[in-house]
PDB file of N, CA and C in Angstrom:
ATOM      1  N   UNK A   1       8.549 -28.356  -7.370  1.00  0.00           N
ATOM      2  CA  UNK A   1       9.513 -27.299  -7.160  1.00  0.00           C
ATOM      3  C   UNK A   1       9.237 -26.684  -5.791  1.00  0.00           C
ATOM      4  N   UNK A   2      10.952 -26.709  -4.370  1.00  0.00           N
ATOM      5  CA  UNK A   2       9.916 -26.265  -3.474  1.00  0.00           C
ATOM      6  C   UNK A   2      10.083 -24.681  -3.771  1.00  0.00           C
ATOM      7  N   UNK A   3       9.973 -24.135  -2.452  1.00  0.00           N
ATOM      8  CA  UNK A   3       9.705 -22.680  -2.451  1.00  0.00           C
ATOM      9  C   UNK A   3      11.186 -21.624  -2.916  1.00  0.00           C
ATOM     10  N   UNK A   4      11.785 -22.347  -2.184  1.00  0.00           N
ATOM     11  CA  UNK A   4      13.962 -21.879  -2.555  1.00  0.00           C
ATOM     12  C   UNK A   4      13.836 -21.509  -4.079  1.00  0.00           C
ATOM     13  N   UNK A   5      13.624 -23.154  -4.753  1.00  0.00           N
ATOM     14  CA  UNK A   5      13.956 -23.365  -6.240  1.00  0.00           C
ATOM     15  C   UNK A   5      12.834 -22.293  -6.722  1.00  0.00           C
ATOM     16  N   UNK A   6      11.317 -22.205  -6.305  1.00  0.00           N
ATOM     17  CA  UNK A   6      10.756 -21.052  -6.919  1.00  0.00           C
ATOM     18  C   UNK A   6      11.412 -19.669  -7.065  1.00  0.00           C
ATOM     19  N   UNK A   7      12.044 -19.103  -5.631  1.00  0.00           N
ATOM     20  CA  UNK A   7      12.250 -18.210  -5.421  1.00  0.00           C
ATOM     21  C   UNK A   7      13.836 -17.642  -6.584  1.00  0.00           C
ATOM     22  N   UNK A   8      14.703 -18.705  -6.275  1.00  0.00           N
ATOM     23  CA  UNK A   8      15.839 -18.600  -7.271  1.00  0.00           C
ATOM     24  C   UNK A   8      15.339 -18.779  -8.983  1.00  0.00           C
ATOM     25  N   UNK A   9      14.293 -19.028  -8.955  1.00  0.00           N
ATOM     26  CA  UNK A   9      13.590 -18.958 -11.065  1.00  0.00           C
ATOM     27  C   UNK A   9      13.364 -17.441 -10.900  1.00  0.00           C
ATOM     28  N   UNK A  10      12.385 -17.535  -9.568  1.00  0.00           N
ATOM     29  CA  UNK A  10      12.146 -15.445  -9.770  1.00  0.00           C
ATOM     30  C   UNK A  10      13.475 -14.656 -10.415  1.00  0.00           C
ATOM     31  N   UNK A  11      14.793 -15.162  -9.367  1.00  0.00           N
ATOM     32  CA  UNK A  11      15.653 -14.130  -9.535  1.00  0.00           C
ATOM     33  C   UNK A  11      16.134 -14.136 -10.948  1.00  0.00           C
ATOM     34  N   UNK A  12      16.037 -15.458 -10.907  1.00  0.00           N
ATOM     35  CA  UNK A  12      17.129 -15.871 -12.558  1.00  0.00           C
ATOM     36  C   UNK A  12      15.986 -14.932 -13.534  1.00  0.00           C
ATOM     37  N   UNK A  13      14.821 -14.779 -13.815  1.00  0.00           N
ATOM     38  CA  UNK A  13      13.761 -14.556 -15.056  1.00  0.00           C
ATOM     39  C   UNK A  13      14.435 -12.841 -14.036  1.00  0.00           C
ATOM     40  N   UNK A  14      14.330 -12.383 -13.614  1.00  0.00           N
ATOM     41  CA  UNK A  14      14.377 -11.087 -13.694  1.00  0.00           C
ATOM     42  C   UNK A  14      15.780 -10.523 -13.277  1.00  0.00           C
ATOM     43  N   UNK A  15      16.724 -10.961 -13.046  1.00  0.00           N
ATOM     44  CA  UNK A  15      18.754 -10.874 -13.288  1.00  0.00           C
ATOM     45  C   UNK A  15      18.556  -9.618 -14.277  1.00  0.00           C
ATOM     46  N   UNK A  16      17.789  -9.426 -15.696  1.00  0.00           N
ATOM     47  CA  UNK A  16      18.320  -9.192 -16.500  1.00  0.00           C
ATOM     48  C   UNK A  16      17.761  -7.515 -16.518  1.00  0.00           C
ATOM     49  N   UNK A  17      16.451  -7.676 -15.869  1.00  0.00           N
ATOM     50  CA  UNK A  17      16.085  -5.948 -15.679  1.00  0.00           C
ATOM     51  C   UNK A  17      16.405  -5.328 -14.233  1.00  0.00           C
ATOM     52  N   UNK A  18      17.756  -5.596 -13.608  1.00  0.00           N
ATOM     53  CA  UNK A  18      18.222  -5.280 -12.181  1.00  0.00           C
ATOM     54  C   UNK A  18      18.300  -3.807 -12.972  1.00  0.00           C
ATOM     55  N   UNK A  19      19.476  -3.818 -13.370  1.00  0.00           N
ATOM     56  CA  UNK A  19      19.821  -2.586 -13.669  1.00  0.00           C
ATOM     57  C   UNK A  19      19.272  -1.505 -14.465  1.00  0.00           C
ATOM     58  N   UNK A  20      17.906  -1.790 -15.135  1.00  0.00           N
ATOM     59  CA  UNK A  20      17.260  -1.370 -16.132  1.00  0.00           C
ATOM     60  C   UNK A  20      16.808   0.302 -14.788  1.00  0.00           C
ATOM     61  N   UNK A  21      16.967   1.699 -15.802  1.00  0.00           N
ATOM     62  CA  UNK A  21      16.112   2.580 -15.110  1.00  0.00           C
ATOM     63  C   UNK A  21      15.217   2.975 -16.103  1.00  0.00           C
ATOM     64  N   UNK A  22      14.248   3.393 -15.316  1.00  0.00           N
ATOM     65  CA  UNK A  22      13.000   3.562 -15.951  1.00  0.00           C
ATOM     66  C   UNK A  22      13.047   5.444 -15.539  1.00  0.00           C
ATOM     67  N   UNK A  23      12.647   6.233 -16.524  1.00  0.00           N
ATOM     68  CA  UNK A  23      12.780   7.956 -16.306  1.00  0.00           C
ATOM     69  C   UNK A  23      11.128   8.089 -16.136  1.00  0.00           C
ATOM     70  N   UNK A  24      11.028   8.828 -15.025  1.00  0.00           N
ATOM     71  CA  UNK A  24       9.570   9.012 -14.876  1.00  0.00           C
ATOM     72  C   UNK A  24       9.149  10.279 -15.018  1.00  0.00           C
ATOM     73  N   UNK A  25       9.992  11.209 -14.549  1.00  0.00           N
ATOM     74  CA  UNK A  25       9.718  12.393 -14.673  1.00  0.00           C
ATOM     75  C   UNK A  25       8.727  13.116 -13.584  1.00  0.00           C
ATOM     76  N   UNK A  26       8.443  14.315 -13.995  1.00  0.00           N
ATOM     77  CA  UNK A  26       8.033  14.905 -12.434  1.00  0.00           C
ATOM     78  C   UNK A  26       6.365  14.709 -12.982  1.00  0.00           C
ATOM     79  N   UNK A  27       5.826  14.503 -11.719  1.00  0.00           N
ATOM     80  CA  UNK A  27       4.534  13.778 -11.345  1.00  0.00           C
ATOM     81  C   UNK A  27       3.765  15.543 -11.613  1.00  0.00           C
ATOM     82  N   UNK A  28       2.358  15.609 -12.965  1.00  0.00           N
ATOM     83  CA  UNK A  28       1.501  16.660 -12.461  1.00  0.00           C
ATOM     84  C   UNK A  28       0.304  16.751 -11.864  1.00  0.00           C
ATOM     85  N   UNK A  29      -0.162  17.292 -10.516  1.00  0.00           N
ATOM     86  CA  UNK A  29      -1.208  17.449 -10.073  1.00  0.00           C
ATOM     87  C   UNK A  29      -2.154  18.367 -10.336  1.00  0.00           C
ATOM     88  N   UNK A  30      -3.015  17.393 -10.434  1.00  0.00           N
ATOM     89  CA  UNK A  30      -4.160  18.094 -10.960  1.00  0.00           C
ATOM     90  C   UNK A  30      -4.844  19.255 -10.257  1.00  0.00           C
ATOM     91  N   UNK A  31      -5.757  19.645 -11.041  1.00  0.00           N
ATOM     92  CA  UNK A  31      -6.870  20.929  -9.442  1.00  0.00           C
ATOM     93  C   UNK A  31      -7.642  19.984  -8.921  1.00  0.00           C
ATOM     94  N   UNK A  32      -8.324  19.036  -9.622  1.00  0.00           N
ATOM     95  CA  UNK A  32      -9.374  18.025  -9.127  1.00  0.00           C
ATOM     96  C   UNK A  32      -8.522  17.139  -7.627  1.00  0.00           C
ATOM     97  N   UNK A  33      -7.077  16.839  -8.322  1.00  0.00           N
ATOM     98  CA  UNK A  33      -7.092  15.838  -7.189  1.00  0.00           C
ATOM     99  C   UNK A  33      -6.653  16.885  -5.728  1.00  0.00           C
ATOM    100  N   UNK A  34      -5.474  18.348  -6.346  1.00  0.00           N
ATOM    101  CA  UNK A  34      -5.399  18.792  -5.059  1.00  0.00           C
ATOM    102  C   UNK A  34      -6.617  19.067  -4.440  1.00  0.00           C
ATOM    103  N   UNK A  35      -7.963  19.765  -5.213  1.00  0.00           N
ATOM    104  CA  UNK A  35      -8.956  19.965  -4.349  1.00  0.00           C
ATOM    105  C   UNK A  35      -9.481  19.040  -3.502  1.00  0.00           C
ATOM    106  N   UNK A  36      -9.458  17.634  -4.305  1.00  0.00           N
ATOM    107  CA  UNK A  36      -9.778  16.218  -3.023  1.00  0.00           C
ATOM    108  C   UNK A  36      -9.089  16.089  -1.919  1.00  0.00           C
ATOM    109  N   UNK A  37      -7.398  16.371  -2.269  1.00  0.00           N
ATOM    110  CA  UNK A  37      -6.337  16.418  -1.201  1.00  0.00           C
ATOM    111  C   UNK A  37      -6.951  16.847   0.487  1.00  0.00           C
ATOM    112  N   UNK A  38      -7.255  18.751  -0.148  1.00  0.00           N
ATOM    113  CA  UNK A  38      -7.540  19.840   0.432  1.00  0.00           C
ATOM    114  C   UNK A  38      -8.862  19.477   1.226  1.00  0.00           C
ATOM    115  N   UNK A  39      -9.890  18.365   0.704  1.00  0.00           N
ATOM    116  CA  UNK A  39     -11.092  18.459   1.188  1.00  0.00           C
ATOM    117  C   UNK A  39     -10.849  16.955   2.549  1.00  0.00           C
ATOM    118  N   UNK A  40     -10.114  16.390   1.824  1.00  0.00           N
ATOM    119  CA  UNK A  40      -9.857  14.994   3.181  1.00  0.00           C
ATOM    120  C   UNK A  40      -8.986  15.374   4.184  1.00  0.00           C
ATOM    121  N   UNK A  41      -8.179  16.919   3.905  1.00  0.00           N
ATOM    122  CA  UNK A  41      -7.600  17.174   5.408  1.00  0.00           C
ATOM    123  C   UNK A  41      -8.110  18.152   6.067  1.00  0.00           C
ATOM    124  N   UNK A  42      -8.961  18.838   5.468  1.00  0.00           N
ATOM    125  CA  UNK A  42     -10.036  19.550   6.330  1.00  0.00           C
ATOM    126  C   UNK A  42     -10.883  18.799   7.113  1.00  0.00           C
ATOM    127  N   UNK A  43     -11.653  17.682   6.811  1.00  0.00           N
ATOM    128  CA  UNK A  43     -12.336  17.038   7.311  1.00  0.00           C
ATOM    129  C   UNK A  43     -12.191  16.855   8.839  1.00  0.00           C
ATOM    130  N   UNK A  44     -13.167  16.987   9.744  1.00  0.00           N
ATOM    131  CA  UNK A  44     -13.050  17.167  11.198  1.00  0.00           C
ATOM    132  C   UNK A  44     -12.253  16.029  12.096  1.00  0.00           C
ATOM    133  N   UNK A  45     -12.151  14.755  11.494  1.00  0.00           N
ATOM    134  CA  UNK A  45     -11.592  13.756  11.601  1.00  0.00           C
ATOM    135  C   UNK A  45     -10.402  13.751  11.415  1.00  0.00           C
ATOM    136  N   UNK A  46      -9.759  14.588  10.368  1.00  0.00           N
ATOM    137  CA  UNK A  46      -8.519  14.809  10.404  1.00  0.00           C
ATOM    138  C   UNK A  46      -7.933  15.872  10.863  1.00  0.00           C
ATOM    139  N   UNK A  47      -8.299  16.383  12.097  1.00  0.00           N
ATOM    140  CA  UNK A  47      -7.846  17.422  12.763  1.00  0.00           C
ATOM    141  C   UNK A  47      -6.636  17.433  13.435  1.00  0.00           C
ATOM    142  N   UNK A  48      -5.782  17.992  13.886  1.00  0.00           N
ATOM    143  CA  UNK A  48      -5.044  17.895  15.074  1.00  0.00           C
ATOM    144  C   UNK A  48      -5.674  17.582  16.011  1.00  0.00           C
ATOM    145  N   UNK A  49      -5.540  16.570  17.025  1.00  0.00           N
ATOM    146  CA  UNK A  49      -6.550  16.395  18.331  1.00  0.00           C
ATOM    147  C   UNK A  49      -7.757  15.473  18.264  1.00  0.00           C
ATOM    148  N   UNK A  50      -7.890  15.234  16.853  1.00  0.00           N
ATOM    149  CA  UNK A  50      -9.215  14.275  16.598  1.00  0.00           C
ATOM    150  C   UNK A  50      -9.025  13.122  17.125  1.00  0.00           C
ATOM    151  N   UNK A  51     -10.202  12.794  17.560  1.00  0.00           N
ATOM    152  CA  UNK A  51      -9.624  11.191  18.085  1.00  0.00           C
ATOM    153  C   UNK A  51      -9.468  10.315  16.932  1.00  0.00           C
ATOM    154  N   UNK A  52      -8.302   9.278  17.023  1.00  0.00           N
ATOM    155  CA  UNK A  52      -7.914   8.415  15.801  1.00  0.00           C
ATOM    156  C   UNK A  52      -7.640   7.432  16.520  1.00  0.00           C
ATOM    157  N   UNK A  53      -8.777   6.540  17.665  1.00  0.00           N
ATOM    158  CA  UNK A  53      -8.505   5.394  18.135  1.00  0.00           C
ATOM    159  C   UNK A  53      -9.476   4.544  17.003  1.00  0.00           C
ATOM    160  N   UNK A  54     -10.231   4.907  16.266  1.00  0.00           N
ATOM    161  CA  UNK A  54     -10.757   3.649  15.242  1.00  0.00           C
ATOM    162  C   UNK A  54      -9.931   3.819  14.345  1.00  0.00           C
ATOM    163  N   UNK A  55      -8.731   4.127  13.855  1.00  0.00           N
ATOM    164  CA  UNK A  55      -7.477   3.358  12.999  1.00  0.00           C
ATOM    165  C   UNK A  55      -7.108   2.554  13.506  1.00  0.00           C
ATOM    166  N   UNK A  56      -6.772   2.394  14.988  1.00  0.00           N
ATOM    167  CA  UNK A  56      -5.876   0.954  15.219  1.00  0.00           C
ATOM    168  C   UNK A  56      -7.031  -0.192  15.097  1.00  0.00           C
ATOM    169  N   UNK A  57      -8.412   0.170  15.824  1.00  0.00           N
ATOM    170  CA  UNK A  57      -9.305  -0.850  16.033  1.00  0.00           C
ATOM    171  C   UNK A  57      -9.636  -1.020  14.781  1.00  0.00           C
ATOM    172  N   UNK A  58      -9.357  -0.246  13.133  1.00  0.00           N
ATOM    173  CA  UNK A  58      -9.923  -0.508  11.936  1.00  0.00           C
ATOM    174  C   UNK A  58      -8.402  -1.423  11.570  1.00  0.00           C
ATOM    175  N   UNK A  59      -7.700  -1.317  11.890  1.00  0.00           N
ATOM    176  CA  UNK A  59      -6.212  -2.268  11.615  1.00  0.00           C
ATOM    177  C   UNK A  59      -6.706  -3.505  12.178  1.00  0.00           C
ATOM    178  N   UNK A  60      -6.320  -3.597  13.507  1.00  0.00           N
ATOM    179  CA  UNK A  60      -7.114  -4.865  13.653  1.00  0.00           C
ATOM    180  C   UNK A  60      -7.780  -6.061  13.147  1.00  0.00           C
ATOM    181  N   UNK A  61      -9.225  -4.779  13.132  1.00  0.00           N
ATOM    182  CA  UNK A  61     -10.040  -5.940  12.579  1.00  0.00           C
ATOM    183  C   UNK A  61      -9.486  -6.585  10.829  1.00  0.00           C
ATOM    184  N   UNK A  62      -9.126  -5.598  10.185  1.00  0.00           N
ATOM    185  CA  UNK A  62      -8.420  -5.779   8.878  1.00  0.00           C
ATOM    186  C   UNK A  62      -7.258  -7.341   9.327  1.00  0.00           C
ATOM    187  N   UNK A  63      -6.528  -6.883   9.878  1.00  0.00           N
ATOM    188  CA  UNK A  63      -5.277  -8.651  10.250  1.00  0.00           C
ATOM    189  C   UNK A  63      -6.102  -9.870  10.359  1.00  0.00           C
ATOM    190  N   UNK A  64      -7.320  -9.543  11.538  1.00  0.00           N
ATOM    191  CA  UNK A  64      -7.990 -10.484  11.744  1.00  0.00           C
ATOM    192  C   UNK A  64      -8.874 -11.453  10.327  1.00  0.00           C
ATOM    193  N   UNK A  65      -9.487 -10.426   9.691  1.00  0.00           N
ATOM    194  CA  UNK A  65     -10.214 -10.879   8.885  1.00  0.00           C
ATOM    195  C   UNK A  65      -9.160 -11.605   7.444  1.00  0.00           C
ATOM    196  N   UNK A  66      -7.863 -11.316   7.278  1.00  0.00           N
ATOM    197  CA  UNK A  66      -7.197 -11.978   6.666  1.00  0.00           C
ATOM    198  C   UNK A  66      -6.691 -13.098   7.456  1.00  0.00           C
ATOM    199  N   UNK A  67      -6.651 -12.897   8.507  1.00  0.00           N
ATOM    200  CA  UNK A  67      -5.517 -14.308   9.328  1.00  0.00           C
ATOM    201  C   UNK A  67      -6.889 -15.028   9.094  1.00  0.00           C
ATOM    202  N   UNK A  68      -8.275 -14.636   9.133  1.00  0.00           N
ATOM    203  CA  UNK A  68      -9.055 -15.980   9.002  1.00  0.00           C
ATOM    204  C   UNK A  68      -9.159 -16.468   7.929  1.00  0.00           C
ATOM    205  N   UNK A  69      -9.258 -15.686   7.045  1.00  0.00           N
ATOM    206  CA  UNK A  69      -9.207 -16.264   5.313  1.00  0.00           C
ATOM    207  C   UNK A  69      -8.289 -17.276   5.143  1.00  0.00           C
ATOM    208  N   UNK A  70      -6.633 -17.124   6.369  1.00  0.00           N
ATOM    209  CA  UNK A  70      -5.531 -17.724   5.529  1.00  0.00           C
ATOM    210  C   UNK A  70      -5.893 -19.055   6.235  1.00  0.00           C
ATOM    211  N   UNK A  71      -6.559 -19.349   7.234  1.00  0.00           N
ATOM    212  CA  UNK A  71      -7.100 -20.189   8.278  1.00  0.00           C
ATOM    213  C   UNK A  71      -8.118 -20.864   7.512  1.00  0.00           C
ATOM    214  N   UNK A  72      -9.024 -20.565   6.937  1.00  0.00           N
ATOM    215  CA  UNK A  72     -10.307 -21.289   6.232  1.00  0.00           C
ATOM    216  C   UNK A  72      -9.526 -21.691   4.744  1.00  0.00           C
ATOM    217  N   UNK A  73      -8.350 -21.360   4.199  1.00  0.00           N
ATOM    218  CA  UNK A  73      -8.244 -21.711   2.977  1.00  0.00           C
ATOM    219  C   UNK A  73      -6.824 -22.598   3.095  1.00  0.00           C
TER     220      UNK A  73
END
């Protein structure tokens, strides 16, 4: 089966819950997690002005280390 014919079984097995809604309702936050919230944007790192050049260089290396996985496997 190539990849097309896979992709058209996906649609066909799930056609039938397109329209299905699911009610979720309103999300409650906790004290525990706002206090975690409250404590990771205080953090000096997340300042206005902080330097945030090791996100791109932590992106990076993240692509890299998958493009090699997809490369070795």
């Amino acid at each position: 089966m190539g990849e097309d014919e896979e992709y058209e079984e996906l649609v066909r097995i799930l056609e039938p819950f397109r329209d299905m809604r699911i009610e979720t309702g309103p999300v409650t936050l906790t004290d525990d997690y706002l206090r975690m919230v409250e404590e990771v944007e205080s953090a000096p790192e997340n300042q206005s002005g902080a330097d945030k050049t090791w996100v791109e260089a932590a992106q990076h290396e993240f692509k890299e280390y998958f493009a090699r996985l997809a490369r070795e496997n």
